[in-house]
PDB file of N, CA and C in Angstrom:
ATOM      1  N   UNK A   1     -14.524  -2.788 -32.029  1.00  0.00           N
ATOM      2  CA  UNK A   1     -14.805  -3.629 -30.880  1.00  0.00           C
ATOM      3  C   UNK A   1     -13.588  -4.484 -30.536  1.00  0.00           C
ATOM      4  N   UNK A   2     -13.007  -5.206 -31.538  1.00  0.00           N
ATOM      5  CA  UNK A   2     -11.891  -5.831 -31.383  1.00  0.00           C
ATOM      6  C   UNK A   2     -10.320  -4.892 -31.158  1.00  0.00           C
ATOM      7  N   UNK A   3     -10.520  -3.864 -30.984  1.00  0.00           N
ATOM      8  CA  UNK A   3      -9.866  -2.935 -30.916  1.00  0.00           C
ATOM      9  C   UNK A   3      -9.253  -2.294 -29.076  1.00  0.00           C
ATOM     10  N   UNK A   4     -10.850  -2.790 -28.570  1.00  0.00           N
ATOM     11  CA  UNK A   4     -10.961  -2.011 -26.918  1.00  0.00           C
ATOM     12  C   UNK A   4     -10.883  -3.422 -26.580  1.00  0.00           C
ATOM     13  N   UNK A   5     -10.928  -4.784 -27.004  1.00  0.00           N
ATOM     14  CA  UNK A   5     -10.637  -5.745 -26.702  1.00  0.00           C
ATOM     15  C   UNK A   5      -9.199  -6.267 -25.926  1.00  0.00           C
ATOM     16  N   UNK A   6      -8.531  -6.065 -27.354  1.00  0.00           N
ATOM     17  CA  UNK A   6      -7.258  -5.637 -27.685  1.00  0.00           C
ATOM     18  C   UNK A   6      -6.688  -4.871 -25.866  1.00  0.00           C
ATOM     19  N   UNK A   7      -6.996  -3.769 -26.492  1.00  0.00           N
ATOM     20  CA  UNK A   7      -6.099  -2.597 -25.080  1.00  0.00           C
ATOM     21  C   UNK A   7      -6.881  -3.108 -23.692  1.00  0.00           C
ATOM     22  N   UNK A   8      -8.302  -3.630 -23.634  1.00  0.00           N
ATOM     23  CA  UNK A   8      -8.525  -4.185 -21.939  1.00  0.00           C
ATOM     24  C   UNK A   8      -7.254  -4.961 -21.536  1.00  0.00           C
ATOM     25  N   UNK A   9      -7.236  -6.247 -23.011  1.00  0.00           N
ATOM     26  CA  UNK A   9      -5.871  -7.458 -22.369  1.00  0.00           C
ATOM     27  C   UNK A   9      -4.582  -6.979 -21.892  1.00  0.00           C
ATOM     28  N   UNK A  10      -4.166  -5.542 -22.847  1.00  0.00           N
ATOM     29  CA  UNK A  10      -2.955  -5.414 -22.453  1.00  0.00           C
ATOM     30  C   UNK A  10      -2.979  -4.361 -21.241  1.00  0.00           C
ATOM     31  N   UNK A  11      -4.215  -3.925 -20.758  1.00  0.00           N
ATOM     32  CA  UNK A  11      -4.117  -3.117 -19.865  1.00  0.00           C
ATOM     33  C   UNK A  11      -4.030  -4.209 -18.534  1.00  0.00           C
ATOM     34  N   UNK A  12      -4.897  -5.080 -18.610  1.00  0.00           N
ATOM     35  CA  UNK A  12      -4.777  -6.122 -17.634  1.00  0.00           C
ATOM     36  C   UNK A  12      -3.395  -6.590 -17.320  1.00  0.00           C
ATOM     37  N   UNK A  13      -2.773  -7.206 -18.111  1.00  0.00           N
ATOM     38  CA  UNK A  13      -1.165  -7.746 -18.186  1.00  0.00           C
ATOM     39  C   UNK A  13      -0.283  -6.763 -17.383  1.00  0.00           C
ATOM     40  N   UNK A  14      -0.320  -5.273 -18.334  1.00  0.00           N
ATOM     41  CA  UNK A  14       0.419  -4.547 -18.098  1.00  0.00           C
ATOM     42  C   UNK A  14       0.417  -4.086 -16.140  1.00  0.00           C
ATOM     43  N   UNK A  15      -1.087  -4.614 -15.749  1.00  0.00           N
ATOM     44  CA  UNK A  15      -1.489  -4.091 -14.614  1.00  0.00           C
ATOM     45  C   UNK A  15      -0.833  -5.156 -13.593  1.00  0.00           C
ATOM     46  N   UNK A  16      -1.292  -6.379 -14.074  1.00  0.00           N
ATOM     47  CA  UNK A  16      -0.597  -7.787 -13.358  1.00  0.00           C
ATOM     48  C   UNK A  16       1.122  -7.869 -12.988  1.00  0.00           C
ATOM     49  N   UNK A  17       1.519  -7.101 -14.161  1.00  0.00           N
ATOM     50  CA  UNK A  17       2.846  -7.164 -14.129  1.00  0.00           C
ATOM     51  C   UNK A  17       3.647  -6.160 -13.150  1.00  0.00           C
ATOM     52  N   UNK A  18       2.810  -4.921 -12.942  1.00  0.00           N
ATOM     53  CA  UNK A  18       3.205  -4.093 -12.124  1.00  0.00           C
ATOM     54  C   UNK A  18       2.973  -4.402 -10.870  1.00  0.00           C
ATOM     55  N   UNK A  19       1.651  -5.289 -10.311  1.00  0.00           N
ATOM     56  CA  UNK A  19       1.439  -5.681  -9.147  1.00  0.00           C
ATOM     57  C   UNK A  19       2.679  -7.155  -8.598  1.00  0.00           C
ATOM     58  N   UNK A  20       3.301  -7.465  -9.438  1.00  0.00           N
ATOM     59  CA  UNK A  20       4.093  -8.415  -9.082  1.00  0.00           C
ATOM     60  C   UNK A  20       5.154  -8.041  -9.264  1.00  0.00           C
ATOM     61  N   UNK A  21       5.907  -7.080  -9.665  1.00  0.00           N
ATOM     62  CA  UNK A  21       7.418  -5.840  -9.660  1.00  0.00           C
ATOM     63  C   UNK A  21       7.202  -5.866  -7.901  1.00  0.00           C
ATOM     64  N   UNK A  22       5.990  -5.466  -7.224  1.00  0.00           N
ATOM     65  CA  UNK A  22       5.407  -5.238  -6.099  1.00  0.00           C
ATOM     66  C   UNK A  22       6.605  -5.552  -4.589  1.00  0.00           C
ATOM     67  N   UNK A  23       7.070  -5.326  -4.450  1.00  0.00           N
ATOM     68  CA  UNK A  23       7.423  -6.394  -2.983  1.00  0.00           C
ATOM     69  C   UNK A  23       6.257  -5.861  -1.398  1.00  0.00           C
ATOM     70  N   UNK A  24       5.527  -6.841  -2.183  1.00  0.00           N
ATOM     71  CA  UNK A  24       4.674  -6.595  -0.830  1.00  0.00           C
ATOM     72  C   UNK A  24       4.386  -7.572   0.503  1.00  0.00           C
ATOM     73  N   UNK A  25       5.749  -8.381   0.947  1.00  0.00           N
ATOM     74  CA  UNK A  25       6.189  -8.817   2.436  1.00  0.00           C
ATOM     75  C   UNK A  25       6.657  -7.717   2.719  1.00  0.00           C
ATOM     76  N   UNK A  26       7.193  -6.479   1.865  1.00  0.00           N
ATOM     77  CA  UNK A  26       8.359  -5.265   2.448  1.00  0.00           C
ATOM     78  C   UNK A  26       7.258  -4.630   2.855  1.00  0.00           C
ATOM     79  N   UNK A  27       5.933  -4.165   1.716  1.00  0.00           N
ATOM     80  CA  UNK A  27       4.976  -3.097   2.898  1.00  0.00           C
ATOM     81  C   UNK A  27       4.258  -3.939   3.745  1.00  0.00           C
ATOM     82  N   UNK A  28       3.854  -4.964   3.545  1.00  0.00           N
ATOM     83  CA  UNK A  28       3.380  -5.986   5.242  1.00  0.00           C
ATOM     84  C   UNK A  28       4.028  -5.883   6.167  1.00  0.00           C
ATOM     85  N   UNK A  29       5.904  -5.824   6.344  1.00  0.00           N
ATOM     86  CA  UNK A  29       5.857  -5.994   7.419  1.00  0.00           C
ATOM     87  C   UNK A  29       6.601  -4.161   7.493  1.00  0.00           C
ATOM     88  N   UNK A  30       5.875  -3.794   6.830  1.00  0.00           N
ATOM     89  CA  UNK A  30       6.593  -2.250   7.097  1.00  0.00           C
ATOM     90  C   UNK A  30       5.206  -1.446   7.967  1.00  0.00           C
ATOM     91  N   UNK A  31       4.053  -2.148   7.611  1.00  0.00           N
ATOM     92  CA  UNK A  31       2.730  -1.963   8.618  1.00  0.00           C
ATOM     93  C   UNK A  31       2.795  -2.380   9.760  1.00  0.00           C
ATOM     94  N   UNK A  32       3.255  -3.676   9.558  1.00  0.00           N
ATOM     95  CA  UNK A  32       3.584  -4.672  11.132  1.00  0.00           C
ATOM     96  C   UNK A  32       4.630  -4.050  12.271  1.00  0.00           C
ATOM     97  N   UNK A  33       4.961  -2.955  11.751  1.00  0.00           N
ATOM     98  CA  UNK A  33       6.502  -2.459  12.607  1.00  0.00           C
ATOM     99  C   UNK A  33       5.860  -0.583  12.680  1.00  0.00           C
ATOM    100  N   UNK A  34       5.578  -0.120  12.077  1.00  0.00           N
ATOM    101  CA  UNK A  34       4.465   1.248  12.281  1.00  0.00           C
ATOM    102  C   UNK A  34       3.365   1.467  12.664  1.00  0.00           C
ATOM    103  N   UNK A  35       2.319   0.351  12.758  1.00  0.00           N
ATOM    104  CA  UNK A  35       1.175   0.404  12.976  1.00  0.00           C
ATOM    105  C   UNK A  35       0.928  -0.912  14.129  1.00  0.00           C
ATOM    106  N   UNK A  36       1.806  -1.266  15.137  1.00  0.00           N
ATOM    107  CA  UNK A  36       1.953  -2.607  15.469  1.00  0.00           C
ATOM    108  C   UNK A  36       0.311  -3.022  16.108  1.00  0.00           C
ATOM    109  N   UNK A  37      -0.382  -2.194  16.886  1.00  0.00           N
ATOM    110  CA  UNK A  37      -1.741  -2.757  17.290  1.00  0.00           C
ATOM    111  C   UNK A  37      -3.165  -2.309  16.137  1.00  0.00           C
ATOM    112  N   UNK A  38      -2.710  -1.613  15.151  1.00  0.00           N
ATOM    113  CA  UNK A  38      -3.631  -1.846  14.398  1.00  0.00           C
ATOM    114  C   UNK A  38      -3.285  -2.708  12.618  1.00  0.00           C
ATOM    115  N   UNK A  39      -2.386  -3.382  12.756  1.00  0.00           N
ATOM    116  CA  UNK A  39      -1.865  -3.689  11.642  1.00  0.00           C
ATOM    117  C   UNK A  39      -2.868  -5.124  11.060  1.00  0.00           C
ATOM    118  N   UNK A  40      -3.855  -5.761  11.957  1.00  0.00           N
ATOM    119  CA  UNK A  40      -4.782  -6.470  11.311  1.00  0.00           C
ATOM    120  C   UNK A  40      -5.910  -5.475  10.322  1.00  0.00           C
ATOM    121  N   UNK A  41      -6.140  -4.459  11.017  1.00  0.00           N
ATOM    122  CA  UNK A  41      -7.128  -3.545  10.219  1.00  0.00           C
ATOM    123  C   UNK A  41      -6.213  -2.757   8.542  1.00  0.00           C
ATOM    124  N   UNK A  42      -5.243  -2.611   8.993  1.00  0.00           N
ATOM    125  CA  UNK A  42      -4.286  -1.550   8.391  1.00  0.00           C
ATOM    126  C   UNK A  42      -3.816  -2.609   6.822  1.00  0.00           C
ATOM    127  N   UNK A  43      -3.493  -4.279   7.006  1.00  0.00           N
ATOM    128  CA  UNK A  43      -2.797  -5.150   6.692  1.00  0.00           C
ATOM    129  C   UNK A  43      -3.292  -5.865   5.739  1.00  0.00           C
ATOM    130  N   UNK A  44      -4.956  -4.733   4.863  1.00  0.00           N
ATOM    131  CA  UNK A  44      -5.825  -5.416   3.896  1.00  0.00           C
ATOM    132  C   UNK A  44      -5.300  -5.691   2.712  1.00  0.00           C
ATOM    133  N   UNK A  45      -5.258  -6.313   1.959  1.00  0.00           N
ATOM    134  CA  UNK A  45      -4.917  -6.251   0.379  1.00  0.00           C
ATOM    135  C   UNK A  45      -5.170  -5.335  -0.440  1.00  0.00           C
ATOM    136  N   UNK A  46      -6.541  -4.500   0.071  1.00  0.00           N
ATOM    137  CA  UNK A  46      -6.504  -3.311  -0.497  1.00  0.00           C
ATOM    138  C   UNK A  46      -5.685  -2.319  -0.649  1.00  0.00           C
ATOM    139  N   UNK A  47      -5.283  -2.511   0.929  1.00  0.00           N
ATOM    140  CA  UNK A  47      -4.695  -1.152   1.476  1.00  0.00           C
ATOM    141  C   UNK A  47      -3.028  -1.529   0.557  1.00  0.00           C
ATOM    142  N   UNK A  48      -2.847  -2.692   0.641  1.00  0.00           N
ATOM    143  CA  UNK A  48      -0.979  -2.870   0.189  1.00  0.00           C
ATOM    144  C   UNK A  48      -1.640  -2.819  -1.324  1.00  0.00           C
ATOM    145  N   UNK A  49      -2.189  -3.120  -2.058  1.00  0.00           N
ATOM    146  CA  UNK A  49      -2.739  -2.647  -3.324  1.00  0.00           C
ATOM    147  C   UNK A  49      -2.327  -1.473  -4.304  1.00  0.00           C
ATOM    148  N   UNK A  50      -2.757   0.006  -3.166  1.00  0.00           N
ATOM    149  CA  UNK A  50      -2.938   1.143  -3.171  1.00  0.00           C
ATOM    150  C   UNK A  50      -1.860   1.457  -2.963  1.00  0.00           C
ATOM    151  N   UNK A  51      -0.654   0.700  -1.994  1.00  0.00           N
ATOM    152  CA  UNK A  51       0.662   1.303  -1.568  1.00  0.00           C
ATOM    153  C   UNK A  51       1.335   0.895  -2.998  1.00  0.00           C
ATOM    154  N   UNK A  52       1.086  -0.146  -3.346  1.00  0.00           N
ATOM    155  CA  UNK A  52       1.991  -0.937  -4.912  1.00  0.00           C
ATOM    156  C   UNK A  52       1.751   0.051  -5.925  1.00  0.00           C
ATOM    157  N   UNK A  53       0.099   0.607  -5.703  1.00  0.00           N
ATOM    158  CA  UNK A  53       0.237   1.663  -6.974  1.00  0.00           C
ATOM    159  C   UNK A  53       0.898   2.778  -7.178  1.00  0.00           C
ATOM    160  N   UNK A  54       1.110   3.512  -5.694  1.00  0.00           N
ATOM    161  CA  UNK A  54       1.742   4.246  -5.471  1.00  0.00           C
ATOM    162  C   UNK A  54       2.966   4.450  -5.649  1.00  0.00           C
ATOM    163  N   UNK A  55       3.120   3.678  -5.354  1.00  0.00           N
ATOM    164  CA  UNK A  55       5.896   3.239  -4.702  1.00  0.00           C
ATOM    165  C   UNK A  55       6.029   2.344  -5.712  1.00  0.00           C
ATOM    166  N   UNK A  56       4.708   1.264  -6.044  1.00  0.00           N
ATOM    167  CA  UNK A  56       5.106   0.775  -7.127  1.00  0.00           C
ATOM    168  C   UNK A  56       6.032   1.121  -8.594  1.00  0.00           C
ATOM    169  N   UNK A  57       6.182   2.803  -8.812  1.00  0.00           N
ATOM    170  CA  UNK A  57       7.148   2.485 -10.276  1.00  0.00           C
ATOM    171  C   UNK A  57       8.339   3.223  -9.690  1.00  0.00           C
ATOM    172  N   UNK A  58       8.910   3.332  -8.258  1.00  0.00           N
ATOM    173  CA  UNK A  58       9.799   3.760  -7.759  1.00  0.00           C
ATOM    174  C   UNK A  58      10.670   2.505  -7.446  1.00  0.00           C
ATOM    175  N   UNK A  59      11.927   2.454  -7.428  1.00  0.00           N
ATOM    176  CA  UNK A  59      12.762   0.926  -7.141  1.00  0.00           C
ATOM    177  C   UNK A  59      13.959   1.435  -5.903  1.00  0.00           C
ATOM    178  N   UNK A  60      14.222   0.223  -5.213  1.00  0.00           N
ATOM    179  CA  UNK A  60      15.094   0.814  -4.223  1.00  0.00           C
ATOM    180  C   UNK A  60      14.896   1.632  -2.776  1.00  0.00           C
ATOM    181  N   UNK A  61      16.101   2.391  -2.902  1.00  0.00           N
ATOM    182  CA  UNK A  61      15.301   2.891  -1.844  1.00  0.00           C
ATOM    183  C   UNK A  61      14.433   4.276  -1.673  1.00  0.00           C
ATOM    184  N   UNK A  62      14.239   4.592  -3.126  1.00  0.00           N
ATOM    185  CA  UNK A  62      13.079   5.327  -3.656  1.00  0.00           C
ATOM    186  C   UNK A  62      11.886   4.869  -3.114  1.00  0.00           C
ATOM    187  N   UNK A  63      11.707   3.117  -3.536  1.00  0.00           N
ATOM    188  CA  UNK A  63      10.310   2.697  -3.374  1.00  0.00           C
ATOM    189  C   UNK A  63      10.244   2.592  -1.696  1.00  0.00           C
ATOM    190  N   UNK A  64      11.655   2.336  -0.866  1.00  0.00           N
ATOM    191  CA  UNK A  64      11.118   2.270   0.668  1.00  0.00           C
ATOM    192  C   UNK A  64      10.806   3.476   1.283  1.00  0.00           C
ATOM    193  N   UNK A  65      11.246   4.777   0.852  1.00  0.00           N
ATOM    194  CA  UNK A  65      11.113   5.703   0.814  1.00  0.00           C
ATOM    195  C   UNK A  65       9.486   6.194   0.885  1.00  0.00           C
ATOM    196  N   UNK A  66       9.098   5.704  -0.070  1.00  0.00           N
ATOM    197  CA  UNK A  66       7.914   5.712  -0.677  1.00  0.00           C
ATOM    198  C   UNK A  66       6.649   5.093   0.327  1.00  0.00           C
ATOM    199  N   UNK A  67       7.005   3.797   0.714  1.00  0.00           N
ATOM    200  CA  UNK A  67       6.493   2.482   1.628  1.00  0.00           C
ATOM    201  C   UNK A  67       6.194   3.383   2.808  1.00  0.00           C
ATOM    202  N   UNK A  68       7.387   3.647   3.285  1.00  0.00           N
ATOM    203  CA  UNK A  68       7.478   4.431   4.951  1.00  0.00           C
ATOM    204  C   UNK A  68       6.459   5.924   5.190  1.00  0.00           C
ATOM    205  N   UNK A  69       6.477   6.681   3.944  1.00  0.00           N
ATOM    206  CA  UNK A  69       5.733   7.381   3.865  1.00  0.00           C
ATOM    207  C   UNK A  69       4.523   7.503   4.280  1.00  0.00           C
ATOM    208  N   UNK A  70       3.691   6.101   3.325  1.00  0.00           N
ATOM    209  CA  UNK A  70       2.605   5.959   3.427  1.00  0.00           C
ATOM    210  C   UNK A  70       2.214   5.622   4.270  1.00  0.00           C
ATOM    211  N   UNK A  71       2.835   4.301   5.107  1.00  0.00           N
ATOM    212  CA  UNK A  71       2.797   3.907   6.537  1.00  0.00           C
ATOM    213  C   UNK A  71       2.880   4.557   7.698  1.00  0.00           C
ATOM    214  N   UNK A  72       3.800   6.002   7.439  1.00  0.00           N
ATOM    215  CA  UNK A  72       3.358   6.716   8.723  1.00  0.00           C
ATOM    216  C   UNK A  72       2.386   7.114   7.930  1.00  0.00           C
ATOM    217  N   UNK A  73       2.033   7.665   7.304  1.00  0.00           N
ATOM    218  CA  UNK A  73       0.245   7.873   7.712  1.00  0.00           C
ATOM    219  C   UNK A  73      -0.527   7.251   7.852  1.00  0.00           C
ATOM    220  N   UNK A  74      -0.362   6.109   7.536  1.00  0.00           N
ATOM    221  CA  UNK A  74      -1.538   5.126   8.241  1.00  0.00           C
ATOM    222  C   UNK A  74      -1.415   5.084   9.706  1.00  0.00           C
ATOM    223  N   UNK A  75      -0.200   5.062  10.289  1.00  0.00           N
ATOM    224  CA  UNK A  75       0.093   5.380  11.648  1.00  0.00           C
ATOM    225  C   UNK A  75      -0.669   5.989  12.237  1.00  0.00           C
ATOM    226  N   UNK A  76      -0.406   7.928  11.752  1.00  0.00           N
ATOM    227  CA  UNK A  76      -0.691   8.796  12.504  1.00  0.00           C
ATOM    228  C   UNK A  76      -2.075   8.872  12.415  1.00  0.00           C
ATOM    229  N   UNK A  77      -3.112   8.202  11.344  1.00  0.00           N
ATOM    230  CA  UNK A  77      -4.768   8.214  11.263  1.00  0.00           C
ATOM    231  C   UNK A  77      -4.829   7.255  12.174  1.00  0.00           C
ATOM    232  N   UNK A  78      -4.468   6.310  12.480  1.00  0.00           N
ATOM    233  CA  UNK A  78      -4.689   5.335  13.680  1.00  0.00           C
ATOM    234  C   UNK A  78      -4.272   6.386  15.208  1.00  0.00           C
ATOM    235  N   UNK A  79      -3.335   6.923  15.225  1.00  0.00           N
ATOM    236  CA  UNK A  79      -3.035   7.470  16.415  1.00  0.00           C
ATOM    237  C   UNK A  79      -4.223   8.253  16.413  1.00  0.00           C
ATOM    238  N   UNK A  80      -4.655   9.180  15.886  1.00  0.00           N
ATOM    239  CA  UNK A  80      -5.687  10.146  15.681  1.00  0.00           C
ATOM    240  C   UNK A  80      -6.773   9.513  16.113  1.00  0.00           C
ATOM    241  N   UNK A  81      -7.193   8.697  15.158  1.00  0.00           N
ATOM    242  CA  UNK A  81      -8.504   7.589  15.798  1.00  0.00           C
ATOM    243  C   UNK A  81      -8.718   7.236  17.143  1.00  0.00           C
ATOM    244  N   UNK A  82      -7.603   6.630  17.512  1.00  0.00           N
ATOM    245  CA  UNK A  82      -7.092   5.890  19.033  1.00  0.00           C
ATOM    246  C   UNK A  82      -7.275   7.016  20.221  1.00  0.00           C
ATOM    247  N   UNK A  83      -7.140   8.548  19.923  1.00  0.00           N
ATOM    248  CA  UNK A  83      -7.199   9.982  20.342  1.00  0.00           C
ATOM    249  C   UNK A  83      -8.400  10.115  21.110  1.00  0.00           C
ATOM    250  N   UNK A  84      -9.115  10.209  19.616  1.00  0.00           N
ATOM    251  CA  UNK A  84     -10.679  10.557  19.314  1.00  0.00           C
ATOM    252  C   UNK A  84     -11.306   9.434  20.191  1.00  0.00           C
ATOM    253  N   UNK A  85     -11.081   8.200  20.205  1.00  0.00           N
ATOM    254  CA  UNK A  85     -11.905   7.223  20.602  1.00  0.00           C
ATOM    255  C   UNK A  85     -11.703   7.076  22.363  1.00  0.00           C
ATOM    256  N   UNK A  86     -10.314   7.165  22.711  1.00  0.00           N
ATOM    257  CA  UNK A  86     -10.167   7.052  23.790  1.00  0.00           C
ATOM    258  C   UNK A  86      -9.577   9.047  24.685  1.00  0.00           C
ATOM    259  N   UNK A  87      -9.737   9.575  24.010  1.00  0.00           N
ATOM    260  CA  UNK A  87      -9.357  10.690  24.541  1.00  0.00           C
ATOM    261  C   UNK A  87      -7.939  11.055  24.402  1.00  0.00           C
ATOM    262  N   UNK A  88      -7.428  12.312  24.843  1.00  0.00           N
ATOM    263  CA  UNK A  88      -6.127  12.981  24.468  1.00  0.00           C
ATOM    264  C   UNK A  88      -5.379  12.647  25.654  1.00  0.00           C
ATOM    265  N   UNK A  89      -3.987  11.648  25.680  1.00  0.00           N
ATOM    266  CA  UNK A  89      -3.484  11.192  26.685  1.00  0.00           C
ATOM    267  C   UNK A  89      -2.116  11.557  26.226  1.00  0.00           C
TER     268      UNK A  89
END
């Protein structure tokens, strides 16, 4: 018992520590500049969360690499949406 105790704490830490390696003003405003009219929906903590886990163990411009990626697709599912909702223009 004191054992899975043990590995929760250091899984926690180890998790904390990776979320703060994070630079996440770089994927905020890398949403804010790709996604410019849906970037309140796009701009959740979840969503930059999921990008940190991702690009997170990449550094440089590996990790922007990484950032831009993901952001155009959040893009192009918004364009898609925007499609669908308002028709093919």
């Amino acid at each position: 018992m004191l054992r899975f105790g043990f590995i929760a704490i250091v899984l926690l830490f180890a998790t904390a520590a990776n979320a703060a390696s994070c630079n996440r003003s770089y994927i905020e405003a890398a949403i804010d500049q790709r996604v410019p009219g849906w970037a309140i929906k796009f701009r959740t903590p979840e969503r930059v969360n999921n990008i940190c886990t991702l690009c997170g163990s990449f550094e440089g411009s590996e990790f922007r690499a990484c950032v831009m990626d993901e952001v155009e697709a959040m893009a192009k599912r918004a364009r898609d949406a925007s499609k669908r909702f308002f028709g093919s223009n």
